[in-house]
C-alpha atoms as a PDB file:
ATOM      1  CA  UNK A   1     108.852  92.078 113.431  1.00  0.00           C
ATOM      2  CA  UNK A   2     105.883  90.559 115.554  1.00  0.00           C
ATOM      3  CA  UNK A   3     102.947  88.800 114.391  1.00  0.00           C
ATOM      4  CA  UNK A   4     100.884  91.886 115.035  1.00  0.00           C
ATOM      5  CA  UNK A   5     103.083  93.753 112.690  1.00  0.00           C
ATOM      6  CA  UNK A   6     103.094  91.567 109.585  1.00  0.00           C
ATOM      7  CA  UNK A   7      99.040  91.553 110.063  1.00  0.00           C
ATOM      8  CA  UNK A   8      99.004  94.967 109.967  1.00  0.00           C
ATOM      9  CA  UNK A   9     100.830  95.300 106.602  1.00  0.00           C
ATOM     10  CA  UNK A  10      99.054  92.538 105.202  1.00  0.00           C
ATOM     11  CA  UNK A  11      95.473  94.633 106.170  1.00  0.00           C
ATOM     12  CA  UNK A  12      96.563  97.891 104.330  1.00  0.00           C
ATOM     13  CA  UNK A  13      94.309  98.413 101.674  1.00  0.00           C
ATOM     14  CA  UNK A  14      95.334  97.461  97.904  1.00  0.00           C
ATOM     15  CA  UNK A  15      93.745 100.474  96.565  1.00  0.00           C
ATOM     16  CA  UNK A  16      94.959 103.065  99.475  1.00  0.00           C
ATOM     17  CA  UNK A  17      98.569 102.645  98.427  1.00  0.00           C
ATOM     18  CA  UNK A  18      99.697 104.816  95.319  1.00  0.00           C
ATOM     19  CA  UNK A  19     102.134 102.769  92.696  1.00  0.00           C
ATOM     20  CA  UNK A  20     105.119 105.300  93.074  1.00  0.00           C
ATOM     21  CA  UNK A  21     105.586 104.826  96.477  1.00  0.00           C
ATOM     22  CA  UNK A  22     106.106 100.579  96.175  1.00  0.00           C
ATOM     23  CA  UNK A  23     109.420  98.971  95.987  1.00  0.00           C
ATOM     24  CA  UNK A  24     110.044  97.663  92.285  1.00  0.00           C
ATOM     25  CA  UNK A  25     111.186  94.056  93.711  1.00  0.00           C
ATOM     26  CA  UNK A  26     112.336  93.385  89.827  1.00  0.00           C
ATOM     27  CA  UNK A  27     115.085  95.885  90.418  1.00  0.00           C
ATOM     28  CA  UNK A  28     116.066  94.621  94.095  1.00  0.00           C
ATOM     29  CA  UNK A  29     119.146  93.103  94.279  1.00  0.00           C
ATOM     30  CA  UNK A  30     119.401  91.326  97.702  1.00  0.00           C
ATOM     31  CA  UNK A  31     123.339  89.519  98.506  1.00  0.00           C
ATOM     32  CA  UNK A  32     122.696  85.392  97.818  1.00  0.00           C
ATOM     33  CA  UNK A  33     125.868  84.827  99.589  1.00  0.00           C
ATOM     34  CA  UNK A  34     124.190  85.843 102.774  1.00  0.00           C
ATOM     35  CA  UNK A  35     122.113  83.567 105.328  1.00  0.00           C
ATOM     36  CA  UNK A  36     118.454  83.122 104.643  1.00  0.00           C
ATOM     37  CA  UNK A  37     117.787  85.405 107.753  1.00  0.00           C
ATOM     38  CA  UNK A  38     119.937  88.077 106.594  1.00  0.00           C
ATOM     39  CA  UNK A  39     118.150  88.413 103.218  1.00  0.00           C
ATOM     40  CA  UNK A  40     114.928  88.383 105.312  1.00  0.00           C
ATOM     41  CA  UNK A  41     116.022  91.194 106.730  1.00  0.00           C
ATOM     42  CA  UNK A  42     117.583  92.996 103.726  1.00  0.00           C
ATOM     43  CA  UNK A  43     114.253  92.177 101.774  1.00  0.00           C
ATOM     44  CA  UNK A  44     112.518  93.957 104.185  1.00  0.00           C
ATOM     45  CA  UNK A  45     114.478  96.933 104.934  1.00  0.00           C
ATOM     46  CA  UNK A  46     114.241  97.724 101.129  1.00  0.00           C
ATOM     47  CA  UNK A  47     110.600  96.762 100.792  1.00  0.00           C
ATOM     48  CA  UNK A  48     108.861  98.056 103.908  1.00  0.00           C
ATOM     49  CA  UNK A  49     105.895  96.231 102.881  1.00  0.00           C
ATOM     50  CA  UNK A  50     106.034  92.786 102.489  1.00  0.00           C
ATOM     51  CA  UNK A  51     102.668  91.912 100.717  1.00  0.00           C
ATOM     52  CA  UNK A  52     102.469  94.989  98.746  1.00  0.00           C
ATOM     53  CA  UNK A  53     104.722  95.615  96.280  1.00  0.00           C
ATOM     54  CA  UNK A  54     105.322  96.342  92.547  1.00  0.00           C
ATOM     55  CA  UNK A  55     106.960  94.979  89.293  1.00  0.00           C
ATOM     56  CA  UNK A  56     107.642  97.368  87.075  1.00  0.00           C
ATOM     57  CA  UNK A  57     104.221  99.387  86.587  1.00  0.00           C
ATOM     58  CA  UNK A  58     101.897  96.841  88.134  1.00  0.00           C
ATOM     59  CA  UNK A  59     101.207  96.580  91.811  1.00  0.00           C
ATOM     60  CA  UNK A  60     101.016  93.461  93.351  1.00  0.00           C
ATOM     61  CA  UNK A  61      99.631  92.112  97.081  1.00  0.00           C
ATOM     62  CA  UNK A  62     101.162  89.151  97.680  1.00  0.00           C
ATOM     63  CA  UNK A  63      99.273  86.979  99.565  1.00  0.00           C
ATOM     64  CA  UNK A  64      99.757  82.669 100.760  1.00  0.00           C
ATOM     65  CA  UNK A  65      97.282  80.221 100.320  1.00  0.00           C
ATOM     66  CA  UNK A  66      96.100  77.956 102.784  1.00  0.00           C
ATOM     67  CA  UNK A  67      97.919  75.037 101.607  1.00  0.00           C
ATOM     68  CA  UNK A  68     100.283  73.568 104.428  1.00  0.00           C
ATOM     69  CA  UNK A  69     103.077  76.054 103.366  1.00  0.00           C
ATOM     70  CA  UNK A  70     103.959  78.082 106.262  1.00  0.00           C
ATOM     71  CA  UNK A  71     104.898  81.944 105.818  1.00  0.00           C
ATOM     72  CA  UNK A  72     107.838  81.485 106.630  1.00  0.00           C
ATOM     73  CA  UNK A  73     108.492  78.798 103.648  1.00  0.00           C
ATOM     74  CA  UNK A  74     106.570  81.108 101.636  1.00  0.00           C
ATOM     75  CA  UNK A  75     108.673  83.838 102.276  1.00  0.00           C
ATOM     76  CA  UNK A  76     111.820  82.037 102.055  1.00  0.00           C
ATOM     77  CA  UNK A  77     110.939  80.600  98.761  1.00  0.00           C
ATOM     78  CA  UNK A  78     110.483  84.156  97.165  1.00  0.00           C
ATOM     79  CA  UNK A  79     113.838  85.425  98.931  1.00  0.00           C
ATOM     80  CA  UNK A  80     115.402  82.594  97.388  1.00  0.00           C
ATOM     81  CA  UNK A  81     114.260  83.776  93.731  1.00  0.00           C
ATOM     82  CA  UNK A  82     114.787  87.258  93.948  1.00  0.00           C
END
């Protein structure tokens, strides 16, 4: 995925996006035994959408703060606890 691509799923619209159709990430099962990059990649074949998603009945947009943490630490640190 480009740069272009990941700001394009971040823009879609919280309220544009019905429940049903969100990936319940407390039912995704992703293989620890594989490399970081792999479970990238697993995470977001199952997901589609990175920063929206859903656990259980509430949908969440998952967004990083400006804080010195880089996405990519961001995003490794959630692949790490799912």
């Amino acid at each position: 995925m480009t740069l272009e691509n990941y700001r394009e799923l971040q823009a879609v619209d919280f309220g544009d996006v019905e429940i049903g159709n969100l990936m319940d990430i407390s039912k995704l099962r992703i293989d620890k035994n594989q490399s970081v990059e792999k479970r990238r990649q697993q995470y977001l074949e199952k997901v589609g959408n990175p920063y929206l998603v859903r656990v259980g009945n509430i949908k969440v947009k998952v967004r990083f703060a400006d804080n010195g943490f880089s996405l990519e630490d961001a995003f490794e640190n959630l692949l790490l606890s799912v």
